[in-house]
C-alpha atoms as a PDB file:
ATOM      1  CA  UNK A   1      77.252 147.620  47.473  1.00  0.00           C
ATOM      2  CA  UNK A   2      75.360 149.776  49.966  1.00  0.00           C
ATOM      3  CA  UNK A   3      77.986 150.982  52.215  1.00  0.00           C
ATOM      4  CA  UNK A   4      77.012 154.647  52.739  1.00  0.00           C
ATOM      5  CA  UNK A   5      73.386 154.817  53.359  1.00  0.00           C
ATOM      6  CA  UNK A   6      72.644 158.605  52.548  1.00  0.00           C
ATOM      7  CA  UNK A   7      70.900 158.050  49.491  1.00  0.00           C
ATOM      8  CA  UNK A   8      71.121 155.083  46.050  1.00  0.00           C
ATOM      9  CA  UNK A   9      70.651 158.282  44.085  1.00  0.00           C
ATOM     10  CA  UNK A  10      72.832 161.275  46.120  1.00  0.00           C
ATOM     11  CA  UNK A  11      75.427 161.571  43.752  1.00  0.00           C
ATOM     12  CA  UNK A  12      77.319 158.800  42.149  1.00  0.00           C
ATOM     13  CA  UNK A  13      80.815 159.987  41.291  1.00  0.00           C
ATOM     14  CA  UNK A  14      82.026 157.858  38.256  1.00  0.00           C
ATOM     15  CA  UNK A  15      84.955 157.494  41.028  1.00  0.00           C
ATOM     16  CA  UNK A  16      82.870 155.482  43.297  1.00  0.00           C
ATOM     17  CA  UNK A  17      81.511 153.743  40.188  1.00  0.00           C
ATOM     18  CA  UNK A  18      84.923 152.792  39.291  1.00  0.00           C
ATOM     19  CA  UNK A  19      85.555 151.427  42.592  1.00  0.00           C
ATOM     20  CA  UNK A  20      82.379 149.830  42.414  1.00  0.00           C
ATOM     21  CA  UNK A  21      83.206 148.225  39.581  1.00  0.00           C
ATOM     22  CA  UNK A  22      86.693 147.088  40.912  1.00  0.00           C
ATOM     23  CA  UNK A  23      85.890 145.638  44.223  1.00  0.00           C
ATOM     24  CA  UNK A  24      83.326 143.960  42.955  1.00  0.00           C
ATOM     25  CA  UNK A  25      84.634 141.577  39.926  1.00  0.00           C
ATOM     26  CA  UNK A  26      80.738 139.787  40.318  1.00  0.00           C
ATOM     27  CA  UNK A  27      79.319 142.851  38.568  1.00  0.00           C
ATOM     28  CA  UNK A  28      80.848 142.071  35.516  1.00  0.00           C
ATOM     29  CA  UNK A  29      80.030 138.427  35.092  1.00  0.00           C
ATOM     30  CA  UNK A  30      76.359 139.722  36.629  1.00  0.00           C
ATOM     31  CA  UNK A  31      76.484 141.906  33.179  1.00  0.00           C
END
């Protein structure tokens, strides 16, 4: 999940979250 390596803790857009969240269907079952 560490595509753009600027920083973990730039700024995480609830955008990017979402698409996170939604190319990654492991994150839920993780949670």
């Amino acid at each position: 999940l560490q595509r753009n390596q600027k920083s973990e803790t730039d700024e995480i857009s609830p955008a990017e979250i979402l698409k996170s969240l939604l190319l990654t269907p492991t994150y839920k079952t993780l949670n």
